[in-house]
N, C-alpha and C. Protein backbone atom coordinates (compact mmCIF):
# COMPACT_ATOMS: atom_id res chain seq x y z
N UNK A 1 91.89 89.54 103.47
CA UNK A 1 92.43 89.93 104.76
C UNK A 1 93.51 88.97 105.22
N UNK A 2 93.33 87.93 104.12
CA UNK A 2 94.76 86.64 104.95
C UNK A 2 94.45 85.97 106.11
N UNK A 3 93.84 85.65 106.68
CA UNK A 3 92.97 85.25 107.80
C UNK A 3 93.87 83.86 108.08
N UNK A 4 94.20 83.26 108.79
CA UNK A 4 94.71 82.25 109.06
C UNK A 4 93.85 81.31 110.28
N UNK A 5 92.83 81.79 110.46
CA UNK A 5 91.98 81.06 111.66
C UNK A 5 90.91 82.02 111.98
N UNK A 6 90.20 81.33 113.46
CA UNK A 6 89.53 82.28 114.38
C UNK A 6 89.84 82.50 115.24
N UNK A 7 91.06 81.99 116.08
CA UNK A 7 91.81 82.78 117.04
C UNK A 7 92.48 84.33 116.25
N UNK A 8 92.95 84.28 114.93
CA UNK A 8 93.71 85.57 115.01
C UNK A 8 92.57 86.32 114.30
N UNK A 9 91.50 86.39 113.98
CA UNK A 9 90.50 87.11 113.51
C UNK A 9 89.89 87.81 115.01
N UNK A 10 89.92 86.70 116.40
CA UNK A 10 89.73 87.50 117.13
C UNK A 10 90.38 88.38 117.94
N UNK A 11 91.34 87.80 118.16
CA UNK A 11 92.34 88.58 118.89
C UNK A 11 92.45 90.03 117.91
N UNK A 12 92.75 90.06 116.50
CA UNK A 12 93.24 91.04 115.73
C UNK A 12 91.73 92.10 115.51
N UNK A 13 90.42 91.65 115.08
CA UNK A 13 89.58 92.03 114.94
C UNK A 13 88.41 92.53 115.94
N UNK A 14 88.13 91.31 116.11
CA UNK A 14 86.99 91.38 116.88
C UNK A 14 86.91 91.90 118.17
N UNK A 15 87.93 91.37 119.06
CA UNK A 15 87.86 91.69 120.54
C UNK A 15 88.27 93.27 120.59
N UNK A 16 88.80 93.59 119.50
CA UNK A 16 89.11 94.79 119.38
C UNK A 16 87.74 95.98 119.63
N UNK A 17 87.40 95.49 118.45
CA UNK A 17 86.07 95.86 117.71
C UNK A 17 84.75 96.61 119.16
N UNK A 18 85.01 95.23 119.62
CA UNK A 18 84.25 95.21 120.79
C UNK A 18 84.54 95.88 122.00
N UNK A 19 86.04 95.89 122.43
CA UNK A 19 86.63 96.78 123.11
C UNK A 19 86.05 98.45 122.95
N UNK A 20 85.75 98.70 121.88
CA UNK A 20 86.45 99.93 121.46
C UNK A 20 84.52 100.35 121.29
N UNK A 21 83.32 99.52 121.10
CA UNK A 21 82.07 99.77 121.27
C UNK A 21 81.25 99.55 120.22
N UNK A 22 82.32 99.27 119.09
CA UNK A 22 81.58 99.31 117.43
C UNK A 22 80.33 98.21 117.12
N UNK A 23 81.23 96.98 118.15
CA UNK A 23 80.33 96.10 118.02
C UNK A 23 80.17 95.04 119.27
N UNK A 24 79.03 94.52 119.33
CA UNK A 24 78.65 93.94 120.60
C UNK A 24 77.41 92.69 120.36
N UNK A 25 77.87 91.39 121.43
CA UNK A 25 77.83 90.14 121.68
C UNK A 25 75.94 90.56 121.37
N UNK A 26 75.26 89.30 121.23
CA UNK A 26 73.90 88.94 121.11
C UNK A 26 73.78 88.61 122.51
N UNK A 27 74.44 87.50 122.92
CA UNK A 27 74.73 86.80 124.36
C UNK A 27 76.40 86.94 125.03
N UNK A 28 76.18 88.30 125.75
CA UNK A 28 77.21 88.94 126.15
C UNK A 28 77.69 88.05 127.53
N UNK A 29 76.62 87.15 128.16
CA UNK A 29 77.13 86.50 130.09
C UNK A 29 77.09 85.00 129.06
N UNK A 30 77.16 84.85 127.76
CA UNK A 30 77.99 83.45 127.51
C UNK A 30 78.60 83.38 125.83
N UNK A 31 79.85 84.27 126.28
CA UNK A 31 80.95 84.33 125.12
C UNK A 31 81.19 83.04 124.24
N UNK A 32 81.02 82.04 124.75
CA UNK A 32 81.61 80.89 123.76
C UNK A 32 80.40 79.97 123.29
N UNK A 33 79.30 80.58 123.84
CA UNK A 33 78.01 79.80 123.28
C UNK A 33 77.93 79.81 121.87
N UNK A 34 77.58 78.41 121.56
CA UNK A 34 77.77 77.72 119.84
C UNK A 34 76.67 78.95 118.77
N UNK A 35 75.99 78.90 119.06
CA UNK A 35 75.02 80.39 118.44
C UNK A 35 74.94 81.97 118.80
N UNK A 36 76.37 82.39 119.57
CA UNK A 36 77.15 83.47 119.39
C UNK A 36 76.74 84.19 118.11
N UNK A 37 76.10 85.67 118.62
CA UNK A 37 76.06 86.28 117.04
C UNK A 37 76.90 87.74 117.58
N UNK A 38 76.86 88.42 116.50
CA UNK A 38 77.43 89.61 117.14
C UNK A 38 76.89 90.64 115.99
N UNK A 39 76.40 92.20 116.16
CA UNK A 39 75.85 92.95 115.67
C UNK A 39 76.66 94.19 115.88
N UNK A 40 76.25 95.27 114.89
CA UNK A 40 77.11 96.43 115.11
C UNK A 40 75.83 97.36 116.05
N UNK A 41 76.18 98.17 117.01
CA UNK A 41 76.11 99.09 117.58
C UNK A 41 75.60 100.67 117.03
N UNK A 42 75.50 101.13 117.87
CA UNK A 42 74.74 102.79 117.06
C UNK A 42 75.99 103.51 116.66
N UNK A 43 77.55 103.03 117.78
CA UNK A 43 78.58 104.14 117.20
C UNK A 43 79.23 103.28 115.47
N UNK A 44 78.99 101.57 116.14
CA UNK A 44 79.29 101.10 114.44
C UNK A 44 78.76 100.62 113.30
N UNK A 45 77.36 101.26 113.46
CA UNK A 45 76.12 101.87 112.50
C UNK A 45 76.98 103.46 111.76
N UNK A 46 77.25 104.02 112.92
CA UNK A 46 77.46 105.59 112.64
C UNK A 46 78.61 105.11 111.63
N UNK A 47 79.92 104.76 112.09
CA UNK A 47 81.36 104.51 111.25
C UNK A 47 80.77 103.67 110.02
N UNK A 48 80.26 102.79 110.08
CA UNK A 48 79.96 102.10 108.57
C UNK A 48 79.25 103.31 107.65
N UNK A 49 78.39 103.96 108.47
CA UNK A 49 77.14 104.96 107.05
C UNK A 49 78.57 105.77 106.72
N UNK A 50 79.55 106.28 107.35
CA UNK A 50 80.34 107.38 107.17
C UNK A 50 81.74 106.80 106.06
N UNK A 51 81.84 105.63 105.79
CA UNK A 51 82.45 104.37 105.20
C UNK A 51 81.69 104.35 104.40
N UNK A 52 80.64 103.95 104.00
CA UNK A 52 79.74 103.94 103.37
C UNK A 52 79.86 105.23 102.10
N UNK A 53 79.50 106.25 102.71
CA UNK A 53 79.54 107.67 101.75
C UNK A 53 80.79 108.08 101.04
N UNK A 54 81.90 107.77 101.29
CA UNK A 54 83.20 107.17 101.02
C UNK A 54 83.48 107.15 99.96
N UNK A 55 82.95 105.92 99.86
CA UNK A 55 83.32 104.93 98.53
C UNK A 55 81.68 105.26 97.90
């Protein structure tokens, strides 16, 4: 993917990601906490199985 950091993984990826519902915070009222996880969602459960069948 060429990744050059974790600022542009988030800005380009993630916040996106999250914007949009696919995927969402463990600890959503503290974004920058050091054990931050993040999980996919039921709509980006749904897009991965459909990705998934794909390939």
């Amino acid at each position: 993917m060429n990744l050059k950091g974790r600022s542009n993984f988030t800005i380009r990826y993630l916040n996106p990601s999250i914007e949009k519902g696919y995927v969402a915070q463990l600890y959503p009222d503290a974004p920058k906490r050091r054990d931050q996880a993040y999980y996919l969602t039921e709509k980006g459960l749904a897009l991965y199985a459909e990705i998934s069948k794909e390939n």
